[in-house]
Protein backbone atom coordinates (compact mmCIF):
# COMPACT_ATOMS: atom_id res chain seq x y z
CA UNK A 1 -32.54 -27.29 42.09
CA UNK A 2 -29.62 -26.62 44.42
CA UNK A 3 -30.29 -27.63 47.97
CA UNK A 4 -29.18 -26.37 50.86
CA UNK A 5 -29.42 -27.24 54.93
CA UNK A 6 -28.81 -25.08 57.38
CA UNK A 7 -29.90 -25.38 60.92
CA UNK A 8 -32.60 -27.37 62.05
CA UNK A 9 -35.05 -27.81 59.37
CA UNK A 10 -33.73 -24.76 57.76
CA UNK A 11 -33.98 -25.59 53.68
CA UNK A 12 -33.50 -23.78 50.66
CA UNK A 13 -33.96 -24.70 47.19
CA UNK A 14 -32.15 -22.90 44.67
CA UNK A 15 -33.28 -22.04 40.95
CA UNK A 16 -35.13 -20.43 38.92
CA UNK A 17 -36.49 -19.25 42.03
CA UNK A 18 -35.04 -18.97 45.82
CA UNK A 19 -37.32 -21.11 48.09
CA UNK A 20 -36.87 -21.03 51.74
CA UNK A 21 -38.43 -23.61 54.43
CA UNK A 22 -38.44 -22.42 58.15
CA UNK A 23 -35.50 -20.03 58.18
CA UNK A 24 -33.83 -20.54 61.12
CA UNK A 25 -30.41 -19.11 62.77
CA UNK A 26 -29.28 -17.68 59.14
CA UNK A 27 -26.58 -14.87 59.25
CA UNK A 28 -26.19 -13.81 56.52
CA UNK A 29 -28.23 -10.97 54.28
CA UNK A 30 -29.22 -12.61 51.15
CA UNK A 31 -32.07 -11.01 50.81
CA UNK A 32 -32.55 -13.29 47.82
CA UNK A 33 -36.19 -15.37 48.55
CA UNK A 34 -38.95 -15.65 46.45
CA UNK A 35 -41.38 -17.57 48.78
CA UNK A 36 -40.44 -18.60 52.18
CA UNK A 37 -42.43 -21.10 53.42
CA UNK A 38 -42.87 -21.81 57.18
CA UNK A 39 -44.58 -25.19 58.69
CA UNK A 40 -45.86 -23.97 62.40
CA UNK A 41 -45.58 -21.21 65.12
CA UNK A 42 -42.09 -22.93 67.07
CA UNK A 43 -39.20 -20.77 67.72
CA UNK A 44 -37.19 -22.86 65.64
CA UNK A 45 -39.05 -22.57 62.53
CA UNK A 46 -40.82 -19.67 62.39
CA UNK A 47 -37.74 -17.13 63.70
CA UNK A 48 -38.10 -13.40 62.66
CA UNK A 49 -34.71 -12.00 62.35
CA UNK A 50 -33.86 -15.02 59.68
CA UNK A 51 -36.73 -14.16 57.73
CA UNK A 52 -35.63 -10.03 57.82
CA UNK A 53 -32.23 -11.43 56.23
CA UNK A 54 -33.38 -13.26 53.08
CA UNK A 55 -36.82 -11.24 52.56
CA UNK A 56 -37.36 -8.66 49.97
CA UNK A 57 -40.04 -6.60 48.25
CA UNK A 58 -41.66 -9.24 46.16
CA UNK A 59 -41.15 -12.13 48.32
CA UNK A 60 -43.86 -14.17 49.31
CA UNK A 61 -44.88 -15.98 52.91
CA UNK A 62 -46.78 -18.77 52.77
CA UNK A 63 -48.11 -20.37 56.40
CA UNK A 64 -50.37 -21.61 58.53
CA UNK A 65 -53.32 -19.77 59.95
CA UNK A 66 -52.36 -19.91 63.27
CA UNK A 67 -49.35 -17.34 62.20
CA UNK A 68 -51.63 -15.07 60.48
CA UNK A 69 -50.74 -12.17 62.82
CA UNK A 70 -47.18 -12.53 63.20
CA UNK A 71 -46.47 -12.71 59.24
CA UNK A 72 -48.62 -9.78 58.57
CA UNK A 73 -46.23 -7.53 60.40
CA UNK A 74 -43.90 -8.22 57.71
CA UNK A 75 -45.34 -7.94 54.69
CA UNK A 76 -48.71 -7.84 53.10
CA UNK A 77 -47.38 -10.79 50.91
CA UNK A 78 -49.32 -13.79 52.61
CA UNK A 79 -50.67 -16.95 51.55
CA UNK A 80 -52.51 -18.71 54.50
CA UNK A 81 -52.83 -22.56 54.07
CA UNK A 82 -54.24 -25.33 55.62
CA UNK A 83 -53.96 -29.22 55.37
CA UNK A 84 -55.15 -31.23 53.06
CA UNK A 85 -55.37 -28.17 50.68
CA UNK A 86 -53.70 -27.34 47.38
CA UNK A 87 -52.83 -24.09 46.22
CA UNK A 88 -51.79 -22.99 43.04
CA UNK A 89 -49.62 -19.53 42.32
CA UNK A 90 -48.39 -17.65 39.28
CA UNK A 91 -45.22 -19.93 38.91
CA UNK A 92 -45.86 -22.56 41.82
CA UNK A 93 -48.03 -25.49 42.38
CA UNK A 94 -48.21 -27.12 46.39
CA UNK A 95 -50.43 -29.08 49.08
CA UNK A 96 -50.58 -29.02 52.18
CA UNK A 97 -49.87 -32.21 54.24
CA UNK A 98 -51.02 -32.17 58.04
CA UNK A 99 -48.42 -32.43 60.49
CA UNK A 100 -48.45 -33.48 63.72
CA UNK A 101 -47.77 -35.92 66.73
CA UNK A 102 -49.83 -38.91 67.55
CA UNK A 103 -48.12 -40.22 70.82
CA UNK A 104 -46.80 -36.91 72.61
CA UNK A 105 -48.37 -33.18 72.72
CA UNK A 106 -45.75 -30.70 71.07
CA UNK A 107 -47.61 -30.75 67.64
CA UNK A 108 -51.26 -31.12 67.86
CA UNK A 109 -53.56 -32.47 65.43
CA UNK A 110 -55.94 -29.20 65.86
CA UNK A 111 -53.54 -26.45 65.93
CA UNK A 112 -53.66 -27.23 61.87
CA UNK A 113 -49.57 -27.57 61.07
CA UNK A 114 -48.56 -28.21 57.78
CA UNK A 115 -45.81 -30.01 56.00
CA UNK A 116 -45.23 -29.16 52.02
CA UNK A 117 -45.49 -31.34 48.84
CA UNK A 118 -44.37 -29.21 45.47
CA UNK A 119 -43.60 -30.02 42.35
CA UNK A 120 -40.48 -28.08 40.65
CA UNK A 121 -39.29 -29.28 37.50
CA UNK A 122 -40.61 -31.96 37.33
CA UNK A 123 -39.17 -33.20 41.12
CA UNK A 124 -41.49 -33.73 43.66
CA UNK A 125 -40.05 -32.36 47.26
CA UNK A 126 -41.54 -33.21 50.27
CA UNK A 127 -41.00 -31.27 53.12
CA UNK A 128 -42.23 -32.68 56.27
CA UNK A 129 -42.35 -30.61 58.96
CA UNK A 130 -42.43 -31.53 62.72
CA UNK A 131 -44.57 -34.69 62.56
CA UNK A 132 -44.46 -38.54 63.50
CA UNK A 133 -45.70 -40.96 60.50
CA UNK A 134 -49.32 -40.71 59.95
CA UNK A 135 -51.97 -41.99 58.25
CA UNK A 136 -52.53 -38.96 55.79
CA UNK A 137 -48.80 -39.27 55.06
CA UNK A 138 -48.30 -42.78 54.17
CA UNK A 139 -49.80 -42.38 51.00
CA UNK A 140 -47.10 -39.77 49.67
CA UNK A 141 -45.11 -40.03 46.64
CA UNK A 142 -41.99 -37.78 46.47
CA UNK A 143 -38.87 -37.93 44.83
CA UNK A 144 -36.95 -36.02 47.83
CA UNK A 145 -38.12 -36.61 51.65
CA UNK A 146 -36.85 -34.14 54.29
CA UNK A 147 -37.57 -35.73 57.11
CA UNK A 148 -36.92 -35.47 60.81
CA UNK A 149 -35.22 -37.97 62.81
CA UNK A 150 -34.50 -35.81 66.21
CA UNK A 151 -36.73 -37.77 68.32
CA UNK A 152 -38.43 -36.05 71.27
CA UNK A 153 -40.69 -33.59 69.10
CA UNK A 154 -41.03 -35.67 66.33
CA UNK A 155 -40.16 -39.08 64.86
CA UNK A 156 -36.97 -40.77 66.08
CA UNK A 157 -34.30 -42.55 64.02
CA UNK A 158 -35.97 -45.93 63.96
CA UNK A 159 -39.90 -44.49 63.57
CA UNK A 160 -37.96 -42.04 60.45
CA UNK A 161 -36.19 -44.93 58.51
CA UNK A 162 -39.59 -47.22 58.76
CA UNK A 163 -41.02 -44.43 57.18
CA UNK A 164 -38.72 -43.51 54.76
CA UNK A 165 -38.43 -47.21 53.69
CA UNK A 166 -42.32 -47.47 53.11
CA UNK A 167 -42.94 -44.64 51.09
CA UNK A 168 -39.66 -45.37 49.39
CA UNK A 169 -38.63 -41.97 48.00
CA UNK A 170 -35.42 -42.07 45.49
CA UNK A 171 -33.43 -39.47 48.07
CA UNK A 172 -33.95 -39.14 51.83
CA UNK A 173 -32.72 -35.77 53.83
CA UNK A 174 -32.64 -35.92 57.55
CA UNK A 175 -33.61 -32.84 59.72
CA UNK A 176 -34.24 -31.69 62.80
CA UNK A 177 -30.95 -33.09 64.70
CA UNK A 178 -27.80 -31.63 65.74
CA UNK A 179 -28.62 -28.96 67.15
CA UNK A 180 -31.75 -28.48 69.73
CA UNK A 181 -32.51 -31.64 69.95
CA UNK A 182 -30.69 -35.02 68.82
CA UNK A 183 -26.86 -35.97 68.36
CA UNK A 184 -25.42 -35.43 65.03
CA UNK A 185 -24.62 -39.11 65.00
CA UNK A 186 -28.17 -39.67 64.60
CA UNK A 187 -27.52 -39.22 60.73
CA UNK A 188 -25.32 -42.33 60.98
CA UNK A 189 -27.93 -44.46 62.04
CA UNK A 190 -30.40 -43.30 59.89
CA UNK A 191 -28.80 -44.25 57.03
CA UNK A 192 -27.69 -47.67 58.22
CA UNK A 193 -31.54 -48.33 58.94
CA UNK A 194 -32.59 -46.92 55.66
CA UNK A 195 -32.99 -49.28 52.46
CA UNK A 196 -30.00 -49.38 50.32
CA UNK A 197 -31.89 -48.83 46.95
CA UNK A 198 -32.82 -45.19 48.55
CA UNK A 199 -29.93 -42.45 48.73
CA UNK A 200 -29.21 -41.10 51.35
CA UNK A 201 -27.82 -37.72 51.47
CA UNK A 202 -26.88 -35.51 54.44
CA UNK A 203 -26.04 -31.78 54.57
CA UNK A 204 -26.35 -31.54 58.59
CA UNK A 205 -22.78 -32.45 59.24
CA UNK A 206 -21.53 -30.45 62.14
CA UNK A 207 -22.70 -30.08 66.19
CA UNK A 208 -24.52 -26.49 66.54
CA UNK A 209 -24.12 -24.79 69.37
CA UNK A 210 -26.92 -25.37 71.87
């Protein structure tokens, strides 16, 4: 799979099918996804006009309950999920992971967030959302972590690279920096503080505009 960053936590994997996580600030009209997949109800990850530019007939939405509503404007297409669930479509196997913050109130625990674990090819990807490290997340094996080391909303640097370094995936991807919240330098630190037998690899390279 080809992987891509844009803003934010903006993600999309590329092959034998276009995958989208929280489209966010995109410009341009692909109009290329097959399932777009969107963690919770914030501005910057569940933003309407993105998902108008990569949508098209077939393509599939798959997110939480609470944006039941909202998606259903746009297309009949809908999976709603939960956490600590595991779905299974035509050409696609995921679970849910719960996301949310245990020390500060932006994500919480009840309004039933999700981060995503899939397998593609035989690569496990695990995108995680707007969370801090938790309990039902310590247990995950993945072979990619997107991960966000912002700080304010979610985990910072040093609370990210603990993680990272105890689940121990074989590539880590920050998120969620360099643009609403969190210098762009933060990607520096991170991978100082990371183990050196985990890869590091960063596609956020560049201050957005805020």
């Amino acid at each position: 799979m080809q992987i891509e960053v844009f803003t934010q936590s903006s993600i999309k994997l590329s092959g034998k099918k276009n995958i989208y996580f929280d489209p966010f600030q995109i410009d341009t009209n692909y109009h290329d996804a097959d399932y777009i997949f969107i963690t919770h109800n914030h501005y910057d990850h569940y933003d309407e006009k993105s998902i108008q530019k990569i949508i098209k007939d077939e393509t599939m939405i798959i997110a939480p309950k609470i944006l039941e509503k909202e998606v259903k404007k746009i297309t009949a297409n809908v999976l709603l999920v939960e956490p600590n669930q595991e779905y299974s479509l035509k050409d696609l196997e995921f679970r849910c992971v719960p996301a949310y913050n245990i020390n500060k109130d932006f994500h919480p625990k009840t309004a039933k967030f999700v981060g995503y674990l899939l397998n593609i090819d035989n690569t496990t990807y695990y995108i995680m959302g707007d969370t801090d490290s938790l309990e039902e997340n310590k247990s995950i094996k993945t072979d990619i972590c997107f991960i966000p080391i912002g700080g304010t909303y979610t985990m910072d640097v040093k609370e990210a690279s603990e993680y990272i370094n105890y689940i121990k995936p074989k590539i880590a991807i920050p998120i969620h920096y360099g643009s609403i919240v969190g210098s762009i330098n933060l990607k520096d630190e991170f991978k100082l503080l990371v183990n050196k037998d985990i890869k590091v690899d960063i596609y956020i390279k560049e201050e957005k505009e805020k």
